[in-house]
C-alpha atoms as a PDB file:
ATOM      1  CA  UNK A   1      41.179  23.543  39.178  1.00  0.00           C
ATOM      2  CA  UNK A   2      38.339  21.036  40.285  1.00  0.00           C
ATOM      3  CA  UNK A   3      36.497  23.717  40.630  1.00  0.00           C
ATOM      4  CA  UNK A   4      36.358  25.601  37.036  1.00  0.00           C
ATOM      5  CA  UNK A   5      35.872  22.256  35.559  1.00  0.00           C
ATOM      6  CA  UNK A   6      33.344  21.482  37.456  1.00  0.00           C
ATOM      7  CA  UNK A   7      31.737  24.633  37.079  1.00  0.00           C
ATOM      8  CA  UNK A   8      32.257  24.373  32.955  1.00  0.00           C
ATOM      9  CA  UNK A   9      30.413  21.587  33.247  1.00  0.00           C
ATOM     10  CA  UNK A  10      27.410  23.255  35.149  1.00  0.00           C
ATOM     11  CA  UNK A  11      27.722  26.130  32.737  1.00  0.00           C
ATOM     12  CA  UNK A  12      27.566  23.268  29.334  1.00  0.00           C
ATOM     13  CA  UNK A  13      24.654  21.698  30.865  1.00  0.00           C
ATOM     14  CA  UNK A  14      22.525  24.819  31.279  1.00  0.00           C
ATOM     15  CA  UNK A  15      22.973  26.000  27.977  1.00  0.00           C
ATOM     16  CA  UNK A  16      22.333  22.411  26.529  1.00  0.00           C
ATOM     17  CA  UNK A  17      19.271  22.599  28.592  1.00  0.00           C
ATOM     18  CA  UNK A  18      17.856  26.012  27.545  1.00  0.00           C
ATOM     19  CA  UNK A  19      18.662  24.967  23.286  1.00  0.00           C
ATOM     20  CA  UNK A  20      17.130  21.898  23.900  1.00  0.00           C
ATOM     21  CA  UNK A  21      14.054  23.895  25.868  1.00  0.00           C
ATOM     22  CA  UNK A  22      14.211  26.251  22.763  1.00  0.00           C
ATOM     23  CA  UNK A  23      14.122  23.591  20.177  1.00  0.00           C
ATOM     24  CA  UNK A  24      11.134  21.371  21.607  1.00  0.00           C
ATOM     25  CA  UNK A  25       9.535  25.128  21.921  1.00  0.00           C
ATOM     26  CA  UNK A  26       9.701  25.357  17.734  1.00  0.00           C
ATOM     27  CA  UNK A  27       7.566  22.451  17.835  1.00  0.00           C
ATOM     28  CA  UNK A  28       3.690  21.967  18.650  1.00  0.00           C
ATOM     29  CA  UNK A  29       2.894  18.861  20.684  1.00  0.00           C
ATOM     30  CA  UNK A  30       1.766  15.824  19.222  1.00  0.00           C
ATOM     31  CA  UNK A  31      -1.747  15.347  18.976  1.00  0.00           C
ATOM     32  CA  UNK A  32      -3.640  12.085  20.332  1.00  0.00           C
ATOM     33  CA  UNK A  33      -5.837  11.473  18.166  1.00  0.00           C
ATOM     34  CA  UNK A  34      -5.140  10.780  14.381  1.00  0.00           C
ATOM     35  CA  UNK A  35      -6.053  14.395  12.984  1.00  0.00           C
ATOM     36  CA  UNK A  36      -4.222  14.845   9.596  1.00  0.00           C
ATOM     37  CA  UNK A  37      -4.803  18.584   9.255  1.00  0.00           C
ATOM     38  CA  UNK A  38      -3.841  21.180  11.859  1.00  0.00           C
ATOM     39  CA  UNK A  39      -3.850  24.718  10.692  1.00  0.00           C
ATOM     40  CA  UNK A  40      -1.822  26.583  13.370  1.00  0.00           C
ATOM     41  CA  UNK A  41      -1.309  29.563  11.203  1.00  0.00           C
ATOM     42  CA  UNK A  42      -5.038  29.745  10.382  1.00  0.00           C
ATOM     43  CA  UNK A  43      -4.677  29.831   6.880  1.00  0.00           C
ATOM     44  CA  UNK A  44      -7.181  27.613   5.326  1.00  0.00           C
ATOM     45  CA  UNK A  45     -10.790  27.686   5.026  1.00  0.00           C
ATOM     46  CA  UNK A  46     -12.524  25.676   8.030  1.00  0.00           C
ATOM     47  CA  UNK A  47     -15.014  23.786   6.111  1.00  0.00           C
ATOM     48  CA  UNK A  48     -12.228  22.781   3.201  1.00  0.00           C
ATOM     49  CA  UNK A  49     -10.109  21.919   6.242  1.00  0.00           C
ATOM     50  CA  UNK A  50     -12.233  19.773   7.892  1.00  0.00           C
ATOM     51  CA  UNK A  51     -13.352  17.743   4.315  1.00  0.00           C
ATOM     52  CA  UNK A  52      -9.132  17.756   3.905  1.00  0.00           C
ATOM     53  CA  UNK A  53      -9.290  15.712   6.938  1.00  0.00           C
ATOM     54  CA  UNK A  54     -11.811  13.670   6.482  1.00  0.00           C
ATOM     55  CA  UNK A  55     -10.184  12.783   2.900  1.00  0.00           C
ATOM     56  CA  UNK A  56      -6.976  12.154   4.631  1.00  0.00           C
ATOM     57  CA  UNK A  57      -8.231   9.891   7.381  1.00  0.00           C
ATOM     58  CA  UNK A  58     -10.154   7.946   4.825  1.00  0.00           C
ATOM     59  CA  UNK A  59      -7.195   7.817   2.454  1.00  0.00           C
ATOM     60  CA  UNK A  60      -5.298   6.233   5.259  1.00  0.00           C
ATOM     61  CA  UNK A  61      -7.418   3.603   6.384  1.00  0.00           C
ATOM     62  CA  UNK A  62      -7.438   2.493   2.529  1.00  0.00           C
ATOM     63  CA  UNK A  63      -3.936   2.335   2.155  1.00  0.00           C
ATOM     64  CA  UNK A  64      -2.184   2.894   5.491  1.00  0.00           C
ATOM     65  CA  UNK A  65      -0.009   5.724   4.003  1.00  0.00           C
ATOM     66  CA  UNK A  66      -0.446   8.923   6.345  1.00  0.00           C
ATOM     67  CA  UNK A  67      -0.489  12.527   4.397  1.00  0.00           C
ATOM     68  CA  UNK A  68      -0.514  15.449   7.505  1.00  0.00           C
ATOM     69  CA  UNK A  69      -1.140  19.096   6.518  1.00  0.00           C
ATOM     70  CA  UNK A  70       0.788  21.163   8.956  1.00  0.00           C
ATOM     71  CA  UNK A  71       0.422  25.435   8.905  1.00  0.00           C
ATOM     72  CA  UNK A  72       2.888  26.913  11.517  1.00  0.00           C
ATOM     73  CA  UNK A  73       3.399  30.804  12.267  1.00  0.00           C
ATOM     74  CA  UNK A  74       7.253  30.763  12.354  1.00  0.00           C
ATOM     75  CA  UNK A  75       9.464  27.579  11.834  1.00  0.00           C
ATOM     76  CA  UNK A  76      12.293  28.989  14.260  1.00  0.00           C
ATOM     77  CA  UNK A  77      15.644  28.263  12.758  1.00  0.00           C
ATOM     78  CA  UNK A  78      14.870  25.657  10.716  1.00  0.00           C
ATOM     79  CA  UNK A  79      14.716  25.311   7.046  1.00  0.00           C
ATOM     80  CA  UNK A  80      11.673  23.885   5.903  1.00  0.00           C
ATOM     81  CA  UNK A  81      12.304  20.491   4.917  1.00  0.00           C
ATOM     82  CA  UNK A  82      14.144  20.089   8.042  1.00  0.00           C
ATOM     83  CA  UNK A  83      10.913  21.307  10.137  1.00  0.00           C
ATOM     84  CA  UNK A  84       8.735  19.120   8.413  1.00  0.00           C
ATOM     85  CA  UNK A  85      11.241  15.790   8.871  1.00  0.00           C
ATOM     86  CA  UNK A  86      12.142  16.901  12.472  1.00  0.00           C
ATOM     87  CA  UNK A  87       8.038  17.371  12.769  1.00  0.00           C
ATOM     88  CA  UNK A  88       7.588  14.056  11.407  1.00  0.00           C
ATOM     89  CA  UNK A  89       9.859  11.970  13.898  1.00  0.00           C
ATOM     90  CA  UNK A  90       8.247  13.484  16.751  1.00  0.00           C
ATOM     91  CA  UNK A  91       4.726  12.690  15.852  1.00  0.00           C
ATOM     92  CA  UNK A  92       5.472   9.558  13.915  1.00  0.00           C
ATOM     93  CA  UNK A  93       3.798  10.287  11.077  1.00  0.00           C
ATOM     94  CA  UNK A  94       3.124   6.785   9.237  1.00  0.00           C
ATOM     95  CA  UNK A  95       3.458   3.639  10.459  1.00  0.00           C
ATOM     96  CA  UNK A  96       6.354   1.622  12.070  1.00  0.00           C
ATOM     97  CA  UNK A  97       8.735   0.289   9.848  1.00  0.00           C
ATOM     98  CA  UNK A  98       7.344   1.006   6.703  1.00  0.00           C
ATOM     99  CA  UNK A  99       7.753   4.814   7.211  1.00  0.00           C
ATOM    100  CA  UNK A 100       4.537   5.459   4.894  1.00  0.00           C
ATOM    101  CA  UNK A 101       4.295   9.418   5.524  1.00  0.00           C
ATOM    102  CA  UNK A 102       4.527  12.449   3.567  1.00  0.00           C
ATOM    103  CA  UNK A 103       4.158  16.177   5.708  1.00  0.00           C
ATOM    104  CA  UNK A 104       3.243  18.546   3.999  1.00  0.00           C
ATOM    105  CA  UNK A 105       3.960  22.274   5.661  1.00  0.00           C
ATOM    106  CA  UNK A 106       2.913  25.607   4.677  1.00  0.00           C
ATOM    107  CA  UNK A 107       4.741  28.880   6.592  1.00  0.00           C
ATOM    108  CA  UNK A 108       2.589  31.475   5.674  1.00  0.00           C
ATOM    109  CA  UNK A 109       3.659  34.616   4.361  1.00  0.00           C
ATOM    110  CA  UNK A 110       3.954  38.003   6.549  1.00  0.00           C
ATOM    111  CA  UNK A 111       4.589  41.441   5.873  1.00  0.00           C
ATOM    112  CA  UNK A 112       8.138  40.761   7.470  1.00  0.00           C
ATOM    113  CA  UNK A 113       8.628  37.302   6.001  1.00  0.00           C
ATOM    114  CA  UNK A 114       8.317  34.798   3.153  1.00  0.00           C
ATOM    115  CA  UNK A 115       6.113  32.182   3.057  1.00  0.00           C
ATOM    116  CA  UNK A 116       7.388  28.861   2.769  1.00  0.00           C
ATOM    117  CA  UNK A 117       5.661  24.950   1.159  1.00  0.00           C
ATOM    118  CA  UNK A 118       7.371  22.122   1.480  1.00  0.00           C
ATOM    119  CA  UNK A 119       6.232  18.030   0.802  1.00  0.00           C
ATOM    120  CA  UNK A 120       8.537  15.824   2.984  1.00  0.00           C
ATOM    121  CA  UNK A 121       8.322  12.264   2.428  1.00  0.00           C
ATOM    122  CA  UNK A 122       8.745   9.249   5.213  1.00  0.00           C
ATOM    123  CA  UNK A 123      11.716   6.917   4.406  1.00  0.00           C
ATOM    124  CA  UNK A 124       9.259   4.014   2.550  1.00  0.00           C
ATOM    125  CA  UNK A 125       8.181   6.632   0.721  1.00  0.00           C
ATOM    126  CA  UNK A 126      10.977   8.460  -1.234  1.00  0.00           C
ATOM    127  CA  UNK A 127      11.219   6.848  -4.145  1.00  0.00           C
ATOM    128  CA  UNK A 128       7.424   7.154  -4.916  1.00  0.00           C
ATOM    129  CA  UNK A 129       8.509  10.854  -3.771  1.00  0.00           C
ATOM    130  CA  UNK A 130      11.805  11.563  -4.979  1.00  0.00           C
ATOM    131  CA  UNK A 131      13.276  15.027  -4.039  1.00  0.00           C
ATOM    132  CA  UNK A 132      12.881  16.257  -7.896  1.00  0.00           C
ATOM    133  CA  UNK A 133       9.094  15.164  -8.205  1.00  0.00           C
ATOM    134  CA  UNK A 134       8.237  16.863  -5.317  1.00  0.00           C
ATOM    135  CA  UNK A 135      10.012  20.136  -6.023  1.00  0.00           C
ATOM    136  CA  UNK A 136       7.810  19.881  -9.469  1.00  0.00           C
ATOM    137  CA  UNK A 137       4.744  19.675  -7.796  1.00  0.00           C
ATOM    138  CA  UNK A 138       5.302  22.589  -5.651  1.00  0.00           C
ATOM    139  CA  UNK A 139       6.751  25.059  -8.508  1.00  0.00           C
ATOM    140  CA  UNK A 140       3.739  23.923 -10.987  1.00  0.00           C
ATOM    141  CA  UNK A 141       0.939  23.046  -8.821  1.00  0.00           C
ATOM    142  CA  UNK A 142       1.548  24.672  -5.152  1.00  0.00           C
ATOM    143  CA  UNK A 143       2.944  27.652  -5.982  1.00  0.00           C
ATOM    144  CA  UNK A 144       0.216  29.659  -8.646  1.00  0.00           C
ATOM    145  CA  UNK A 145      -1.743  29.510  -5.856  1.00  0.00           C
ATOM    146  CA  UNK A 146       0.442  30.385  -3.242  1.00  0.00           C
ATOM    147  CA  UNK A 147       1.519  33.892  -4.865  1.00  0.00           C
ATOM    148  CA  UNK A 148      -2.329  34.485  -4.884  1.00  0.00           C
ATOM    149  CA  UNK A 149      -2.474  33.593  -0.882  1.00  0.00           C
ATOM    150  CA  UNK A 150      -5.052  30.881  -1.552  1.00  0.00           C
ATOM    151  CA  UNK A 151      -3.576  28.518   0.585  1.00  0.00           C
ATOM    152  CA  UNK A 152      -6.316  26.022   0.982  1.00  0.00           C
ATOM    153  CA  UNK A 153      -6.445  25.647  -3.085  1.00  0.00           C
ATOM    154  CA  UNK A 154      -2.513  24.591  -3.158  1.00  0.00           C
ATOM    155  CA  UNK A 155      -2.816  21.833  -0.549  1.00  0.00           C
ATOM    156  CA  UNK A 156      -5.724  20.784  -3.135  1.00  0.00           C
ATOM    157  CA  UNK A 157      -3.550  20.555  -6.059  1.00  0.00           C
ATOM    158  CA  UNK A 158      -0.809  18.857  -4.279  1.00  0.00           C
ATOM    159  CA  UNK A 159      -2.833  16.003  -2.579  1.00  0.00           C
ATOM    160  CA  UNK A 160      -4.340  15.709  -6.291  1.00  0.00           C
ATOM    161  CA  UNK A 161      -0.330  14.403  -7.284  1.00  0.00           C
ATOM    162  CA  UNK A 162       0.913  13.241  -3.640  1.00  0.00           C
ATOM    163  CA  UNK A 163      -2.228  10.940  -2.846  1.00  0.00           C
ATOM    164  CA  UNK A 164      -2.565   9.246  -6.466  1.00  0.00           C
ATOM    165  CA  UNK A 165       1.333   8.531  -6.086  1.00  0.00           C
ATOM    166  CA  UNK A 166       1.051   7.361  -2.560  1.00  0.00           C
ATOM    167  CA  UNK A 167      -1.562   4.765  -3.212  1.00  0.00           C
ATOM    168  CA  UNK A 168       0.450   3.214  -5.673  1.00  0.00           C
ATOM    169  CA  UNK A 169       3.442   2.406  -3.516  1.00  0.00           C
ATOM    170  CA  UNK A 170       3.294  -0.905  -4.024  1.00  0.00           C
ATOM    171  CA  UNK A 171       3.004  -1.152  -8.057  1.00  0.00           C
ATOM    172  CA  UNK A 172       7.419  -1.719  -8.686  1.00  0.00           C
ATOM    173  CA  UNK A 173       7.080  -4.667  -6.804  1.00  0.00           C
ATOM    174  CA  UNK A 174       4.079  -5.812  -8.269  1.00  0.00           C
ATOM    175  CA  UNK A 175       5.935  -5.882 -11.709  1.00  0.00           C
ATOM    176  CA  UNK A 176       8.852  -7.802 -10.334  1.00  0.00           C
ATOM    177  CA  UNK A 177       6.534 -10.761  -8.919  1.00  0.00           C
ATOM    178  CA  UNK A 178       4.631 -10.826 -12.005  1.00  0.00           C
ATOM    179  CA  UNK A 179       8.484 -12.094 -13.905  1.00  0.00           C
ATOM    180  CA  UNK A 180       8.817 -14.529 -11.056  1.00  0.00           C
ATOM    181  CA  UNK A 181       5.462 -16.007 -11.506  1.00  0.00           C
ATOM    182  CA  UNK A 182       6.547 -16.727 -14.767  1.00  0.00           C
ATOM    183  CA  UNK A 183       9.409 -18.017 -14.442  1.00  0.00           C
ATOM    184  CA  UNK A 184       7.271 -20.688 -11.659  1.00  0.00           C
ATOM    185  CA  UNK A 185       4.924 -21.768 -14.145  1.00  0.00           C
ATOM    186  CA  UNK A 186       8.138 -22.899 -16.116  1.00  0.00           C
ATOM    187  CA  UNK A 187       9.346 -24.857 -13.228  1.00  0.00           C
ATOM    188  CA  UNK A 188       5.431 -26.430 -12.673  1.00  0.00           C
ATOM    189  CA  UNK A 189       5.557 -27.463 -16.051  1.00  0.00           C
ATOM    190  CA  UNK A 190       8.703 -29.396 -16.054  1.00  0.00           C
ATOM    191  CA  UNK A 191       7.715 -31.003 -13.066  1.00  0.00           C
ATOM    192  CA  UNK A 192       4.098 -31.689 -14.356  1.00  0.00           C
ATOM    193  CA  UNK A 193       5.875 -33.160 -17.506  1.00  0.00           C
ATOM    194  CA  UNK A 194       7.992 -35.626 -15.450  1.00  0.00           C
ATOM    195  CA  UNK A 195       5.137 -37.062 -13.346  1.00  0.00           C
ATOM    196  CA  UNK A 196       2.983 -37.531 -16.419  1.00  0.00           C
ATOM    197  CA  UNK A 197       5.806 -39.775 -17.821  1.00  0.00           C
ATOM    198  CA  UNK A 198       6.238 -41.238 -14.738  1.00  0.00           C
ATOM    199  CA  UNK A 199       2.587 -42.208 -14.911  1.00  0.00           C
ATOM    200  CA  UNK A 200       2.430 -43.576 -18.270  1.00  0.00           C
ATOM    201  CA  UNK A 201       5.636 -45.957 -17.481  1.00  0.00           C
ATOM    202  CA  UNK A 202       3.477 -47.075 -14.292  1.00  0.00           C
ATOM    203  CA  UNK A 203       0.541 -47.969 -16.393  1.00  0.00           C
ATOM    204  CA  UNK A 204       2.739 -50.065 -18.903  1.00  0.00           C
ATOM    205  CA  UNK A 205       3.681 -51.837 -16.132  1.00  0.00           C
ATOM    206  CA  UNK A 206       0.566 -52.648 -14.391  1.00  0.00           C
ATOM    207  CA  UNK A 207      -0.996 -54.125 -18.317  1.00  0.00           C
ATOM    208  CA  UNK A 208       2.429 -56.427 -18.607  1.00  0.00           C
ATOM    209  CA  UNK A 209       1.728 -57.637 -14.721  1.00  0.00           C
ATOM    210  CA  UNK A 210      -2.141 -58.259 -15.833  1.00  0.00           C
ATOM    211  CA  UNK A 211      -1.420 -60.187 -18.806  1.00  0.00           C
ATOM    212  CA  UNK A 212       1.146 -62.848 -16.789  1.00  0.00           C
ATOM    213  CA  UNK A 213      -1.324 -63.223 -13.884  1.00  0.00           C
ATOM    214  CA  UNK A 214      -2.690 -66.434 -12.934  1.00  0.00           C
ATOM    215  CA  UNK A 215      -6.695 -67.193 -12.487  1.00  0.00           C
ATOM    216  CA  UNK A 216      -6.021 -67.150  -8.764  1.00  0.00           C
ATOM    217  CA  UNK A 217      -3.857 -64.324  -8.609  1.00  0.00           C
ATOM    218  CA  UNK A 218      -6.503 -62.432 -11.038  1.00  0.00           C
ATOM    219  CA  UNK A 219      -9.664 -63.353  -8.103  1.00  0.00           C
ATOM    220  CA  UNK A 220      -7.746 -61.938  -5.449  1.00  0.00           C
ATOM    221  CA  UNK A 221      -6.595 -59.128  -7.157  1.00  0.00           C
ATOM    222  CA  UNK A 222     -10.285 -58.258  -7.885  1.00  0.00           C
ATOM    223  CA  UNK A 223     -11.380 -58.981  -4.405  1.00  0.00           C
ATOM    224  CA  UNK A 224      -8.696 -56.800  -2.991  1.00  0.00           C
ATOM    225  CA  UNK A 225     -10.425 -54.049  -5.468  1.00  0.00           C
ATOM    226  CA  UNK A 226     -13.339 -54.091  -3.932  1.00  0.00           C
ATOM    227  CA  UNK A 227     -12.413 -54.476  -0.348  1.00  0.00           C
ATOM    228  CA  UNK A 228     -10.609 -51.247  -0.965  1.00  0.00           C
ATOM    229  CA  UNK A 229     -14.069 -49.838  -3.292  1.00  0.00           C
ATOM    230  CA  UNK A 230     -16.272 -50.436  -0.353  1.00  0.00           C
ATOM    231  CA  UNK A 231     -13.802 -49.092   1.634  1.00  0.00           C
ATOM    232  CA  UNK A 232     -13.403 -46.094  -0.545  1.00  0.00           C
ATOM    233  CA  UNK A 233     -17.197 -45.389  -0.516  1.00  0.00           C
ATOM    234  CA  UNK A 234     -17.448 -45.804   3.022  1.00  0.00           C
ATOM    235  CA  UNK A 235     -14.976 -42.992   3.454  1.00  0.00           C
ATOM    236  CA  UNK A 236     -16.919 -41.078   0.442  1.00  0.00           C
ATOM    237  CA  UNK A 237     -19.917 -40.655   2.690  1.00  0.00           C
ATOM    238  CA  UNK A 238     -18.530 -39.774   6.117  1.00  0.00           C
ATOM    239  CA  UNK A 239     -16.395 -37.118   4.447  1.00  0.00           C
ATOM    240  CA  UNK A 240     -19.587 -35.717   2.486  1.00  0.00           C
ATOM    241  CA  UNK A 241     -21.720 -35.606   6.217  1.00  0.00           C
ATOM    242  CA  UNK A 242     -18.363 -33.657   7.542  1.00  0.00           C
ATOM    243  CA  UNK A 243     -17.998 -31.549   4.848  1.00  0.00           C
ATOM    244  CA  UNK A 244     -20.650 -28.783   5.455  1.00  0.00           C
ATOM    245  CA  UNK A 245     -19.464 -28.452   9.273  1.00  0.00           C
ATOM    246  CA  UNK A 246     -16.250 -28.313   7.981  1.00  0.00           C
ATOM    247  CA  UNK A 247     -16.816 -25.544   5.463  1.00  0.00           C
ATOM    248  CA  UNK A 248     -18.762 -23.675   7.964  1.00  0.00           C
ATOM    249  CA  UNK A 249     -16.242 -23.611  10.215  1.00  0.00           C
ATOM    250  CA  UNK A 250     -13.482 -22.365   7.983  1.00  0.00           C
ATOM    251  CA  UNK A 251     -15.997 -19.811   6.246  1.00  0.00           C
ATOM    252  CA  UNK A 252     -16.417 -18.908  10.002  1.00  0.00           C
ATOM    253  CA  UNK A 253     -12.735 -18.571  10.308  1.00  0.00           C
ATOM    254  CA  UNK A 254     -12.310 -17.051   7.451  1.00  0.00           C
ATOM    255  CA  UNK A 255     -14.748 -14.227   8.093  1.00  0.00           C
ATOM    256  CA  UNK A 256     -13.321 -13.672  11.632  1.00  0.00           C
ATOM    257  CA  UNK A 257      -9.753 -13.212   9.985  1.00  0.00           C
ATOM    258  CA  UNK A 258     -10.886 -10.587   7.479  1.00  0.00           C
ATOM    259  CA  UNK A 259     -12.660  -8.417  10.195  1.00  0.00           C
ATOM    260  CA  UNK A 260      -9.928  -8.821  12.381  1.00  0.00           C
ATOM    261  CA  UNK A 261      -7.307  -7.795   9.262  1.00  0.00           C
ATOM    262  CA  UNK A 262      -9.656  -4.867   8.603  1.00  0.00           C
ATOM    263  CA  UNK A 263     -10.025  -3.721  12.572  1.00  0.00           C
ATOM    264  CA  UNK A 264      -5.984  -3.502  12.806  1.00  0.00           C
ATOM    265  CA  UNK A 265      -5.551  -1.510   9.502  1.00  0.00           C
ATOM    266  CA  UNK A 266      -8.122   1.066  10.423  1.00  0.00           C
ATOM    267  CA  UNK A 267      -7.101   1.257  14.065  1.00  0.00           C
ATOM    268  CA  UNK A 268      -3.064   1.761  12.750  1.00  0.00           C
ATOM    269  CA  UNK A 269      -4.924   4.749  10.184  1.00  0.00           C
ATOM    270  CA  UNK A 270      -6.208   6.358  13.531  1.00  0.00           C
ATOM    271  CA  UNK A 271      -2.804   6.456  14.945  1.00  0.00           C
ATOM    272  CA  UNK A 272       0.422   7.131  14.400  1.00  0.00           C
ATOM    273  CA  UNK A 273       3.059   4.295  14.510  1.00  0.00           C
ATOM    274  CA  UNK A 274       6.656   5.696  14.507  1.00  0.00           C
ATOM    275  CA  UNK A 275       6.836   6.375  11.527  1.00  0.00           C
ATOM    276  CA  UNK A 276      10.521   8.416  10.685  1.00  0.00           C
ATOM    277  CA  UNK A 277      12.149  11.004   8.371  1.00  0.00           C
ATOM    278  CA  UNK A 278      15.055  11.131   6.464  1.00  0.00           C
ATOM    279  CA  UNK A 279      14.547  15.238   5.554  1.00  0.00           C
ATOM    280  CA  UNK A 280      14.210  14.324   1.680  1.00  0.00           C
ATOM    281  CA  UNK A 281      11.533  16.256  -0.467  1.00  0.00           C
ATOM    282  CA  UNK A 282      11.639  20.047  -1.568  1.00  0.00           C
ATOM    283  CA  UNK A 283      11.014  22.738  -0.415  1.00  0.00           C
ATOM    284  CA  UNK A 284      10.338  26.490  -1.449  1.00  0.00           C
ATOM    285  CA  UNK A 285       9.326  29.922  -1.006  1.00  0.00           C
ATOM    286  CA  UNK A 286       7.461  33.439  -2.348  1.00  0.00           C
END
């Protein structure tokens, strides 16, 4: 009996082992370097590839969001969506917890098979991308030239929708901080309100204290005011020697922060970060 089970087992493992084998074998290896188009099928034109890549790569060190243009021979048994989500965790398409890609996959067609397009989204970008939008831009835009086997013109017309929508991921949130600045200014205003009164009770103060003081209390008041003028000016003039050094120094700083903000951005747009897949988009074929 030890022996059949233990033998079941051996049997389980090597088939895990050969569907796992066969699955990794649907799937071209990830690339080192950050190239955004790869044309396995050889369907598009090489020069409109290469300026597809260079738009891509540019496109992502302005706005971190990665857009990959994948052509494959066969996508196994997958259905496209699927491919392109399953293609997109194993690369990492986008960057680490923001999830900022969008794959979009071409099957060409044979004479023994359909050709399949599909636009899959990262998770941070599906609602910029919903499942419905995307479909639309593949029926109206992709697909014309699709049926005409022009390949390399319906990636065109798609990145003219998919990159526009992309770079505006941030806009909803935009709105929403714009209410909540508004809602501060309220709140500074109150409180600007209550220190002005506060100020203008001070002052009353300080006239009824000036009008009771003695002459003695009235000469050392005035040569406490300027003990604390010299003082004042004193302090005036060391801080206006300091203050170039001072504002070189954070210009300095300031400059160093900005090229160091700008180096990380564009070396995160020439790799890819983790970026995962939740298999939303649309998909469809001719």
């Amino acid at each position: 009996m030890k022996k059949l089970i233990v033998l079941w087992c051996m049997v389980c493992a090597v088939l895990l082992s050969v569907k796992t084998f066969a699955a990794d074998s649907d799937f071209p290896p990830r690339p080192d370097t950050a190239i955004f188009v790869h044309d396995f099928a050889g369907v598009l034109k090489p020069d409109q590839a290469k300026l597809m890549n260079d738009s891509l790569r540019a496109f992502s060190k302005r706005t971190t969001n990665q857009i990959m243009v994948i052509s494959v021979k066969d996508l196994g048994d997958y259905d496209p969506k699927m491919y392109a989500a399953e293609l997109g965790d194993r690369w990492g398409v986008g960057q680490k917890k923001l999830d900022n890609g969008v794959i979009i996959l071409i099957k060409p067609k044979t004479d023994d098979s359909k050709g399949k397009f599909a636009i899959c989204p990262g998770r941070g970008l599906g609602g910029i991308l919903p499942d419905v939008e995307c479909n639309h831009i593949i029926n109206n835009k992709a697909m014309p030239h699709l049926k005409n086997n022009d390949y390399t013109a319906a990636v065109w017309a798609v990145l003219q929708d998919v990159m526009p929508a992309c770079a505006a991921e941030f806009a909803p949130d935009q709105k929403k901080d714009d209410s909540s600045d508004s809602d501060g200014w309220l709140w500074m205003i109150g409180i600007l309100g209550g220190f002005g009164g506060l100020i203008a009770w001070t002052r009353h103060k300080a006239k009824q204290r000036l009008a009771n003081e003695t002459p003695e209390e009235r000469a050392a008041r005035l040569a406490e005011e300027e003990k604390s003028r010299q003082e004042a000016e004193k302090m005036r003039k060391l801080r206006g020697a300091a203050t170039p050094t001072i504002t070189g120094l954070m210009a300095k700083k300031a400059r160093e922060m900005r090229k160091e903000q700008e180096r990380r951005k564009q070396e995160n747009a020439e790799k890819f970060g983790g970026g995962t897949f939740d298999g939303g988009g649309a998909s469809s074929e001719w």
